[in-house]
C-alpha atoms as a PDB file:
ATOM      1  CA  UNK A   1      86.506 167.859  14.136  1.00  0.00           C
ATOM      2  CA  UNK A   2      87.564 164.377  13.376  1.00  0.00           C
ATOM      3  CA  UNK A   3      91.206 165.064  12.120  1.00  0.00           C
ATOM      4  CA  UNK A   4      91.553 168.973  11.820  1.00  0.00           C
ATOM      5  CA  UNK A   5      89.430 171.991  10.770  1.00  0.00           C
ATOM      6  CA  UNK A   6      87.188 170.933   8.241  1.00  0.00           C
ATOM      7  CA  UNK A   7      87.243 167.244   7.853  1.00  0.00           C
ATOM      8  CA  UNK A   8      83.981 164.909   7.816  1.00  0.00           C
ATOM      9  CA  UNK A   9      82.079 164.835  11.111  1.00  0.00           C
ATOM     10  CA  UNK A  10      81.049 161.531  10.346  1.00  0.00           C
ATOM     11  CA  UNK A  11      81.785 158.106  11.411  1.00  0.00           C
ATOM     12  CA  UNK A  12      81.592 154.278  10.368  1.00  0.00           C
ATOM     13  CA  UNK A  13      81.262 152.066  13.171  1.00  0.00           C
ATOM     14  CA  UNK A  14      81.792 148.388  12.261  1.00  0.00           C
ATOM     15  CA  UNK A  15      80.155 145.751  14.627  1.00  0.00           C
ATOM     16  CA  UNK A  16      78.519 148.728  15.823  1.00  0.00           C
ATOM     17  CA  UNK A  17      74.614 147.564  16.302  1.00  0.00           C
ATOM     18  CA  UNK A  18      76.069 145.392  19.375  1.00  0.00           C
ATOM     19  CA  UNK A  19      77.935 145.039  23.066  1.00  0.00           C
ATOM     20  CA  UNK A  20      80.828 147.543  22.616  1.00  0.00           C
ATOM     21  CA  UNK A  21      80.452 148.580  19.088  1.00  0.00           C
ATOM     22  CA  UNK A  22      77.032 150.279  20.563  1.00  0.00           C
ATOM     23  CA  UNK A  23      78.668 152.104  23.266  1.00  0.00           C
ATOM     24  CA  UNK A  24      80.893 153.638  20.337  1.00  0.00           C
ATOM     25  CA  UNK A  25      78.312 154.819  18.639  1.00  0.00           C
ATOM     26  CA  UNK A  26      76.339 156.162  21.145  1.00  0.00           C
ATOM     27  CA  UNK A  27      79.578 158.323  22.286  1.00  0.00           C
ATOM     28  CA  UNK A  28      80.146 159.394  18.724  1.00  0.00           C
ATOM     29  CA  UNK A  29      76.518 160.562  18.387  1.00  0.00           C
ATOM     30  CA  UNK A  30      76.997 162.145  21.820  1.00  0.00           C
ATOM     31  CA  UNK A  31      79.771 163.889  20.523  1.00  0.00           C
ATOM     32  CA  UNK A  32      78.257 165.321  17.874  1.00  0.00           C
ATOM     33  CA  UNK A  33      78.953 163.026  14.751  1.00  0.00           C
ATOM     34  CA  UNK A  34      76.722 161.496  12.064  1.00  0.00           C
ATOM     35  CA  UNK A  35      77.444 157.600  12.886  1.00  0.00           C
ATOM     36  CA  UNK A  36      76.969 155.066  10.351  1.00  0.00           C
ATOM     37  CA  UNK A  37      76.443 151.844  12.380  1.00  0.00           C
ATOM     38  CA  UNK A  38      77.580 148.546  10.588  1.00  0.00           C
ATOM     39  CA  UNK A  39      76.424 145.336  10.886  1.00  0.00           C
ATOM     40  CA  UNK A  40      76.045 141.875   9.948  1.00  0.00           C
ATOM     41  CA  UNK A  41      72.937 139.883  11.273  1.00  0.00           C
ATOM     42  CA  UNK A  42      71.825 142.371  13.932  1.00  0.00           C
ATOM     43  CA  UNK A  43      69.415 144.047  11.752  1.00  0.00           C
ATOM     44  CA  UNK A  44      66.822 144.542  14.676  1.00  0.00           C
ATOM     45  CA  UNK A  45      69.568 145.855  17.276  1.00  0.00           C
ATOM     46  CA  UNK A  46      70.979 147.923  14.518  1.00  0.00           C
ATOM     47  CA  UNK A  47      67.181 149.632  13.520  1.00  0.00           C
ATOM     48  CA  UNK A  48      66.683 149.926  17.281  1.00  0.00           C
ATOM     49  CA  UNK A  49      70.094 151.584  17.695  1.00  0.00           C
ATOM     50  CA  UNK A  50      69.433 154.070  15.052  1.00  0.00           C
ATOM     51  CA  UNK A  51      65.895 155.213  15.887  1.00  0.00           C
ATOM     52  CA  UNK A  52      67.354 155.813  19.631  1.00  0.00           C
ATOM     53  CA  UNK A  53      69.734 158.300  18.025  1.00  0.00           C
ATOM     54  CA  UNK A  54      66.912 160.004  16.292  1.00  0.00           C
ATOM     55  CA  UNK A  55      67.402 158.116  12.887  1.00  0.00           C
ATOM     56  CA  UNK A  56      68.246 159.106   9.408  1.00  0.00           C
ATOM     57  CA  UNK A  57      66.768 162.660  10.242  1.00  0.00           C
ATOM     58  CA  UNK A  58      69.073 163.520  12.554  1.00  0.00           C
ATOM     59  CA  UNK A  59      72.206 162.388  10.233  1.00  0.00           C
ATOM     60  CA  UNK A  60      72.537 158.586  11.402  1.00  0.00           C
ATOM     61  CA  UNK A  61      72.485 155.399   9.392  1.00  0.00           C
ATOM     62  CA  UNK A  62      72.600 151.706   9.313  1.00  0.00           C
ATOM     63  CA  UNK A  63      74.390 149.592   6.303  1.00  0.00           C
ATOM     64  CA  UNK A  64      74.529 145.826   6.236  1.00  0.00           C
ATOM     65  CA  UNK A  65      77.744 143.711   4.840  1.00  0.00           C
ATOM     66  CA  UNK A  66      79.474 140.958   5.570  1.00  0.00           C
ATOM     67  CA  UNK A  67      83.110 141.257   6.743  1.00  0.00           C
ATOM     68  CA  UNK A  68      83.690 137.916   5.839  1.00  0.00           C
ATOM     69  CA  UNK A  69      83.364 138.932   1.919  1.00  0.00           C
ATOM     70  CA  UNK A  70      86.157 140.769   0.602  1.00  0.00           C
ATOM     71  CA  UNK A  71      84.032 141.984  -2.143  1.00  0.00           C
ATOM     72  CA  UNK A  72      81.259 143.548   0.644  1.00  0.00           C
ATOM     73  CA  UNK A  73      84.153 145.180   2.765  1.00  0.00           C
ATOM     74  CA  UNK A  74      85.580 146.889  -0.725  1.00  0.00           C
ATOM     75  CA  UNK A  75      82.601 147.915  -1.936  1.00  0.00           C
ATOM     76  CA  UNK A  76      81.740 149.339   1.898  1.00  0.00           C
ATOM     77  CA  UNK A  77      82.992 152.674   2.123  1.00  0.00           C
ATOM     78  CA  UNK A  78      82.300 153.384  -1.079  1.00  0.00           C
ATOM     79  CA  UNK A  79      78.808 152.638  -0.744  1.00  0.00           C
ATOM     80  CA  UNK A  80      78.347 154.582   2.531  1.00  0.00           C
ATOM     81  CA  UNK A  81      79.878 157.838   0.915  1.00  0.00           C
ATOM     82  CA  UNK A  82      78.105 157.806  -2.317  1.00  0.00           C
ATOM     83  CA  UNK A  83      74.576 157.780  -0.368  1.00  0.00           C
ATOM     84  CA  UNK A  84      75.343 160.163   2.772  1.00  0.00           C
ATOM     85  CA  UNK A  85      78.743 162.396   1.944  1.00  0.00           C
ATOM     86  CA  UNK A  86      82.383 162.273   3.163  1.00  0.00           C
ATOM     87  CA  UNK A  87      83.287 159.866   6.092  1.00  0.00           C
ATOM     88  CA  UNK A  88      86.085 161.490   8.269  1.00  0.00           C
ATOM     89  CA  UNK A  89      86.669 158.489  10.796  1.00  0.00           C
ATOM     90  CA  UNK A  90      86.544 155.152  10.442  1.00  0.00           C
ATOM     91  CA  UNK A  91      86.732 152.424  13.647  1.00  0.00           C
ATOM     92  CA  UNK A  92      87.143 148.944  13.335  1.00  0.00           C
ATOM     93  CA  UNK A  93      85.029 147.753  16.438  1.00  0.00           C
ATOM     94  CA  UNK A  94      83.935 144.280  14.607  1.00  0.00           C
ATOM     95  CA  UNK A  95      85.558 141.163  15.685  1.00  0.00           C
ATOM     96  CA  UNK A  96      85.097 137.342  17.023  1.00  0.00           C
ATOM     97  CA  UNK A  97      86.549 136.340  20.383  1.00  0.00           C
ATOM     98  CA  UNK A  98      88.077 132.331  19.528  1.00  0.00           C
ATOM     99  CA  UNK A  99      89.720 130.400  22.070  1.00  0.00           C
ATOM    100  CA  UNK A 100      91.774 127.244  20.495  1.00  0.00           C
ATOM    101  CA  UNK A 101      95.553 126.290  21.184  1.00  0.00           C
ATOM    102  CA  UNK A 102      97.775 127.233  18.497  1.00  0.00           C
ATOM    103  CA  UNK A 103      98.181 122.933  17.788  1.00  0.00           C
ATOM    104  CA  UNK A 104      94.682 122.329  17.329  1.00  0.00           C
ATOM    105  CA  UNK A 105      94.770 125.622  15.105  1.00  0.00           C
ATOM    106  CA  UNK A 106      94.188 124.070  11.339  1.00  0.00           C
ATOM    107  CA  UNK A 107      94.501 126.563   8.228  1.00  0.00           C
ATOM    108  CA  UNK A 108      90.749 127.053   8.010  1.00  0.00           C
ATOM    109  CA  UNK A 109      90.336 127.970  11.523  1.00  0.00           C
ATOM    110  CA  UNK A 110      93.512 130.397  11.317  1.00  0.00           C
ATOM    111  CA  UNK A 111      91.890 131.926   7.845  1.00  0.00           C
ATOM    112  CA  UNK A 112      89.025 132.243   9.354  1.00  0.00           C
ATOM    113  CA  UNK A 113      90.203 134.142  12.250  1.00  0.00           C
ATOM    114  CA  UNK A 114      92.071 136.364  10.383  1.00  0.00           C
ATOM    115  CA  UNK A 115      89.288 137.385   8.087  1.00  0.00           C
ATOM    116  CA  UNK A 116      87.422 139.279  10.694  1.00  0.00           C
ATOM    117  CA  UNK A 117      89.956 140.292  12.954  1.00  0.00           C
ATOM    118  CA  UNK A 118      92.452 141.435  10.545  1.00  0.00           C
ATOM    119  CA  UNK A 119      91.433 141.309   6.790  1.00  0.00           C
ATOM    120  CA  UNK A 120      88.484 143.280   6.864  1.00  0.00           C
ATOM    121  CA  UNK A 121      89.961 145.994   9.161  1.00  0.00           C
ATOM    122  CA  UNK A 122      92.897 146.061   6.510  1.00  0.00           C
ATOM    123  CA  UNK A 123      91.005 146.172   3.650  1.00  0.00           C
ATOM    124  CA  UNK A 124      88.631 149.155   5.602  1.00  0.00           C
ATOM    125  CA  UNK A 125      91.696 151.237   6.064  1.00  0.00           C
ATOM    126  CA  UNK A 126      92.903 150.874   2.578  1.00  0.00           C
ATOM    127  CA  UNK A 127      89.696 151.793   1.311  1.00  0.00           C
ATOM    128  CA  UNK A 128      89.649 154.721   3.930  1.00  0.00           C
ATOM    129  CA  UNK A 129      92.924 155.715   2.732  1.00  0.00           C
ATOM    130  CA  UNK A 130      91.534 155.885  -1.320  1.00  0.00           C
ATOM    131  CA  UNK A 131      88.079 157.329  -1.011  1.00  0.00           C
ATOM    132  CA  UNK A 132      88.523 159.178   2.063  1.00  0.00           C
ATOM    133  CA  UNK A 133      91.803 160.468   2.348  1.00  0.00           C
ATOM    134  CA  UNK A 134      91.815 162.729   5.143  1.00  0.00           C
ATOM    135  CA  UNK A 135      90.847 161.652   8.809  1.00  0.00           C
ATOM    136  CA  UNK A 136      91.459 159.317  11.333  1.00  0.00           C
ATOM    137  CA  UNK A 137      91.127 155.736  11.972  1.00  0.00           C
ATOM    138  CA  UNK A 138      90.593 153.864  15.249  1.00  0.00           C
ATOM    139  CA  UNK A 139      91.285 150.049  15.412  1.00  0.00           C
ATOM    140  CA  UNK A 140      89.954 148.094  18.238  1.00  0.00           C
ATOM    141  CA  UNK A 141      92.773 146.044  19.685  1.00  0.00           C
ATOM    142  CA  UNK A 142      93.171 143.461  22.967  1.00  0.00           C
ATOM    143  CA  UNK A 143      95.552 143.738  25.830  1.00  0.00           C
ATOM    144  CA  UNK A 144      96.449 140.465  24.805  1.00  0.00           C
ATOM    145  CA  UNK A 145      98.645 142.602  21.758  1.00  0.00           C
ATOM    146  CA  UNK A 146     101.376 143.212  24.866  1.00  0.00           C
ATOM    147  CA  UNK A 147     101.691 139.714  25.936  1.00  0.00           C
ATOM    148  CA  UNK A 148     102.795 135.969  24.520  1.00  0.00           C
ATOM    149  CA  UNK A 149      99.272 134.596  25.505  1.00  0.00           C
ATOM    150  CA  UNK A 150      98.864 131.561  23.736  1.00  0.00           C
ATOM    151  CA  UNK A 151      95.268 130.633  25.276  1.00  0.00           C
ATOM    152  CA  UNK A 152      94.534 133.556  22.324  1.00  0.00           C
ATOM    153  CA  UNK A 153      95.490 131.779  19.845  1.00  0.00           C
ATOM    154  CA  UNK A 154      94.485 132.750  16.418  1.00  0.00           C
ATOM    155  CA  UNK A 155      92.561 135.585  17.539  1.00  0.00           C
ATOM    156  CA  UNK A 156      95.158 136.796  19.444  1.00  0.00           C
ATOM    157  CA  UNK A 157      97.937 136.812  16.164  1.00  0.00           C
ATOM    158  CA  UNK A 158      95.336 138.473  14.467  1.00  0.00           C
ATOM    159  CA  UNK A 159      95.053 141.454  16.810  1.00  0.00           C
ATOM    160  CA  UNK A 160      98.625 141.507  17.389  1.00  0.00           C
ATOM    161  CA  UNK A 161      99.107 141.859  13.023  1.00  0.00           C
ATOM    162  CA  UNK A 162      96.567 144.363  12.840  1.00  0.00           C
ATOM    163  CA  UNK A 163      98.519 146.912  15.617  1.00  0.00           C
ATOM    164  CA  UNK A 164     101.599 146.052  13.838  1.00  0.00           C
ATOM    165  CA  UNK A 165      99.621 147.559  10.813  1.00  0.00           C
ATOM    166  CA  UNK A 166      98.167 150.126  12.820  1.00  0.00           C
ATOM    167  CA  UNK A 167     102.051 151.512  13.326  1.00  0.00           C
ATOM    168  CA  UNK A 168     102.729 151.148   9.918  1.00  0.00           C
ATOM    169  CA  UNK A 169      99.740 152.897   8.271  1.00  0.00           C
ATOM    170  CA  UNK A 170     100.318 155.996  10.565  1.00  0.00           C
ATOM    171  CA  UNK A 171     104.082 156.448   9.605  1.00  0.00           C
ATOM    172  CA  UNK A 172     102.609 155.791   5.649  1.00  0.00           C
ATOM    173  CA  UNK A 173      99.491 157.528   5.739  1.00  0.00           C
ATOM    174  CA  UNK A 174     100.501 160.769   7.653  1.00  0.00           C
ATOM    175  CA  UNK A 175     100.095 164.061   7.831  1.00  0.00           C
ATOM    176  CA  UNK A 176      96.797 163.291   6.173  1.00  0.00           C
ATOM    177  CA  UNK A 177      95.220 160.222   8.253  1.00  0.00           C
ATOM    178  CA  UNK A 178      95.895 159.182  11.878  1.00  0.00           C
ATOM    179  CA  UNK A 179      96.196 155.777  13.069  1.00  0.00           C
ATOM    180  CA  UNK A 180      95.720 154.198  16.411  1.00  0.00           C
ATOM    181  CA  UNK A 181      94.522 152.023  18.235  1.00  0.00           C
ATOM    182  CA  UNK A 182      92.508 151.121  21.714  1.00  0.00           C
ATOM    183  CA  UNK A 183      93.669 148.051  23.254  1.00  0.00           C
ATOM    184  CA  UNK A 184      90.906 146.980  26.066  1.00  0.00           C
ATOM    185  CA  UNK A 185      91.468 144.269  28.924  1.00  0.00           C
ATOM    186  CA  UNK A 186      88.399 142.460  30.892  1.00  0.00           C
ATOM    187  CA  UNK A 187      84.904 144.239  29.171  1.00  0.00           C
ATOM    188  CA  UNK A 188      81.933 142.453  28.510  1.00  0.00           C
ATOM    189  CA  UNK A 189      82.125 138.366  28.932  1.00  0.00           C
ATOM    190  CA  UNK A 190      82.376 136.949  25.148  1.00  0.00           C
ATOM    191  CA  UNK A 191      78.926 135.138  24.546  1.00  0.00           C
ATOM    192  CA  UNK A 192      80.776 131.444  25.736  1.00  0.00           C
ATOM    193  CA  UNK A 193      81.533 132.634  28.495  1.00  0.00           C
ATOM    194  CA  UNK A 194      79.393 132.977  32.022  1.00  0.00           C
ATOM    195  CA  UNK A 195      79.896 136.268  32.776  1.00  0.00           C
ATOM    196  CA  UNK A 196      80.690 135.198  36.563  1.00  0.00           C
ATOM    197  CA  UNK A 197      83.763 133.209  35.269  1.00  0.00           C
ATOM    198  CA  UNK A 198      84.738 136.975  33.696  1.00  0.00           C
ATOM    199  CA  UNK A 199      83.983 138.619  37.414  1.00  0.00           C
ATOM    200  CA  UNK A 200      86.367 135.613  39.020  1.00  0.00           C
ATOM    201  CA  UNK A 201      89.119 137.501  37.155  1.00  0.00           C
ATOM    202  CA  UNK A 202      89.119 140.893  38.581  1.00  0.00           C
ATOM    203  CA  UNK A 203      90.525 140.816  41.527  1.00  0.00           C
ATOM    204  CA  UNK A 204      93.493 139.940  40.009  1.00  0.00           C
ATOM    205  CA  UNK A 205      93.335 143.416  38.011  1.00  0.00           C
ATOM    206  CA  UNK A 206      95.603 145.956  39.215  1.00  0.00           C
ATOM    207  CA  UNK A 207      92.618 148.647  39.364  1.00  0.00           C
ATOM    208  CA  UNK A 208      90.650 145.740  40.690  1.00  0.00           C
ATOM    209  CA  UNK A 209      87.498 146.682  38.328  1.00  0.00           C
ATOM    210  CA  UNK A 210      86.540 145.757  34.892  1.00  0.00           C
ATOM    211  CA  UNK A 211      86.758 148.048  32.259  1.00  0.00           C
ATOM    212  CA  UNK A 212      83.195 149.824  30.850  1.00  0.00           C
ATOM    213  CA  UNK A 213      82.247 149.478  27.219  1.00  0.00           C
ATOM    214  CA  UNK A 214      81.517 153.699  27.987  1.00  0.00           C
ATOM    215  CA  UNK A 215      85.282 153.763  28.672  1.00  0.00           C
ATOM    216  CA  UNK A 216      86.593 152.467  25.739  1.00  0.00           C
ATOM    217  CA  UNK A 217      83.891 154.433  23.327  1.00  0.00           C
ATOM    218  CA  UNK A 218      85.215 157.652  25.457  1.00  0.00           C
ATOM    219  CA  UNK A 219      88.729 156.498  23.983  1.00  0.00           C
ATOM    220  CA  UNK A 220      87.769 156.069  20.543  1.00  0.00           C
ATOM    221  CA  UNK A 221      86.270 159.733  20.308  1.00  0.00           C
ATOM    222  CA  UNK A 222      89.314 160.936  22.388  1.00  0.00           C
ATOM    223  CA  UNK A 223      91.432 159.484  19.019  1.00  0.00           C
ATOM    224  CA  UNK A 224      89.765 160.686  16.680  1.00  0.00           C
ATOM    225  CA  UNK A 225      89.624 164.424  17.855  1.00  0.00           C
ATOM    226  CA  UNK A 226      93.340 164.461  18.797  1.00  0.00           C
ATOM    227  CA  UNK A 227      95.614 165.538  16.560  1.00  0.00           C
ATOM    228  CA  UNK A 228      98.727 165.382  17.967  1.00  0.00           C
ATOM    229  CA  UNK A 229      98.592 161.700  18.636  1.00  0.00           C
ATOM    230  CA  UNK A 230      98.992 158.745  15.783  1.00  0.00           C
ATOM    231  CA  UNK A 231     100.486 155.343  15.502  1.00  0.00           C
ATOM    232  CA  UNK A 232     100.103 154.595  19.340  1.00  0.00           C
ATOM    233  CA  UNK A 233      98.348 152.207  21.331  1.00  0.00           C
ATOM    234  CA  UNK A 234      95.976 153.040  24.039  1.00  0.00           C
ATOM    235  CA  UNK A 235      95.615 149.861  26.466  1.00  0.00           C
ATOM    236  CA  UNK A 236      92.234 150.083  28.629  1.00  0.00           C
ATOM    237  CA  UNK A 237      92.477 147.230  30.221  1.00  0.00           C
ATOM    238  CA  UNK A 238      93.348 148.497  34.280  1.00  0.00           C
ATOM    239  CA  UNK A 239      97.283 147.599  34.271  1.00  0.00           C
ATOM    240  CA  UNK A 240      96.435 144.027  33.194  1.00  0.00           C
ATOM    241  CA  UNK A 241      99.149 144.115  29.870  1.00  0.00           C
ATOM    242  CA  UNK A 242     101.931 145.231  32.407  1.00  0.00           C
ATOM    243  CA  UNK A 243     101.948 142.273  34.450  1.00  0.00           C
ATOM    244  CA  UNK A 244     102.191 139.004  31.508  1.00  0.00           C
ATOM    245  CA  UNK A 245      99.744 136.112  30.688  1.00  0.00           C
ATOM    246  CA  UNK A 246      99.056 134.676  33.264  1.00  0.00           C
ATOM    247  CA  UNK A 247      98.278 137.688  35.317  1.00  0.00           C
ATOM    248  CA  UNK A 248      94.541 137.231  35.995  1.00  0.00           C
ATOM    249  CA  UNK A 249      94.556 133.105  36.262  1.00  0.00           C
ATOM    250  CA  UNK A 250      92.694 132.460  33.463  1.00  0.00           C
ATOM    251  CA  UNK A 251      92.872 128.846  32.507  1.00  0.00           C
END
């Protein structure tokens, strides 16, 4: 079950019509779950997703918001529990990849970096916390949470807050809800950037090998059925955060 005997077998999936947020929701469905796959403009990939998993008929579901909206992400969870029943884990998958130096970082840029890759997964948990109470959440990290990268920039303060609050919401929230996070290294090239530039880079991985969206869906699942574990971080990434910064060359 998703946190103990008798919780929700059911999931939201944020971002999860899309790259790795479809991997997770494939391995939940594998698993067994009832996956509600979020997104924002991928209806088609989303619809596509959902009749793969045998659609509404066989427990699944796609919902629509915008994370940038506070209102949307509030109203969310609520939403998704009113029309299908109790959600028992939530995972923050959603999240935009920014590369700008931390001086050329304005307060509009920093905002806006923060509203998908922190605010909304906040406000999700929150709202896990209140309507769901019970369960476990999985947040979606980056290596990058280990190291002083400053080619991250915004992004990467945003990731590093929302472990920080990842800690802290397991020591609040438990015994009832788990917290944790996944924390991958070199996946799937961000849209910008030519997936060979991404392939330069692993050599310099201590596993040598990139890491497979399967393997980091395989993680989330692996968090949510384990109860012994909460408040940790789970870094994916091949021994990349263990060796600093710089460690792969990336300019």
């Amino acid at each position: 079950m998703a946190s103990g005997s008798g919780e929700a077998r059911r999931v939201l999936v944020t971002g999860g019509a899309v790259r790795i947020g479809q991997a997770i929701v494939r391995a939940f469905a594998a698993a067994g779950y009832c996956v509600v796959i979020h997104y924002r403009r991928s209806e088609a990939a989303a619809q596509a997703l959902l009749a793969e998993l045998g659609g509404v008929q066989a427990g699944h579901c796609a919902v629509q918001a915008d994370l940038l909206d506070c209102e949307q992400v509030a109203g969310l969870l609520p939403a998704v529990v009113r029309s299908g029943g109790p959600v028992g884990v939530l995972v923050n998958s959603a999240a935009v990849y920014s590369r700008r130096p931390l001086a050329e970082t304005d307060a509009r840029f920093l905002a806006e970096a923060y509203a998908i890759n922190f605010t909304a997964p906040f406000l999700l948990m929150r709202s896990f916390e209140k309507v769901c109470r019970t369960g476990a959440i999985v947040n979606l990290l980056d290596q990058r949470v280990a190291q002083a990268d400053f080619r991250a920039g915004a992004y990467g303060l945003a990731k590093k807050s929302l472990r920080d609050v990842t800690e802290a919401a397991a020591l609040e929230w438990a015994p009832r809800i788990r917290v944790n996070g996944v924390a991958p290294g070199l996946v799937m090239a961000p849209p910008n950037v030519a997936p060979e530039k991404m392939a330069a880079l692993i050599p310099n991985v201590p596993t040598k090998k990139a890491v497979a969206p399967d393997d980091v869906a395989k993680a989330c699942v692996f968090l949510a059925e384990m109860t012994a574990i909460t408040g940790q971080t789970l870094f994916l990434d091949g021994g990349l955060h263990l060796l600093g910064p710089n460690a792969t060359g990336e300019k």
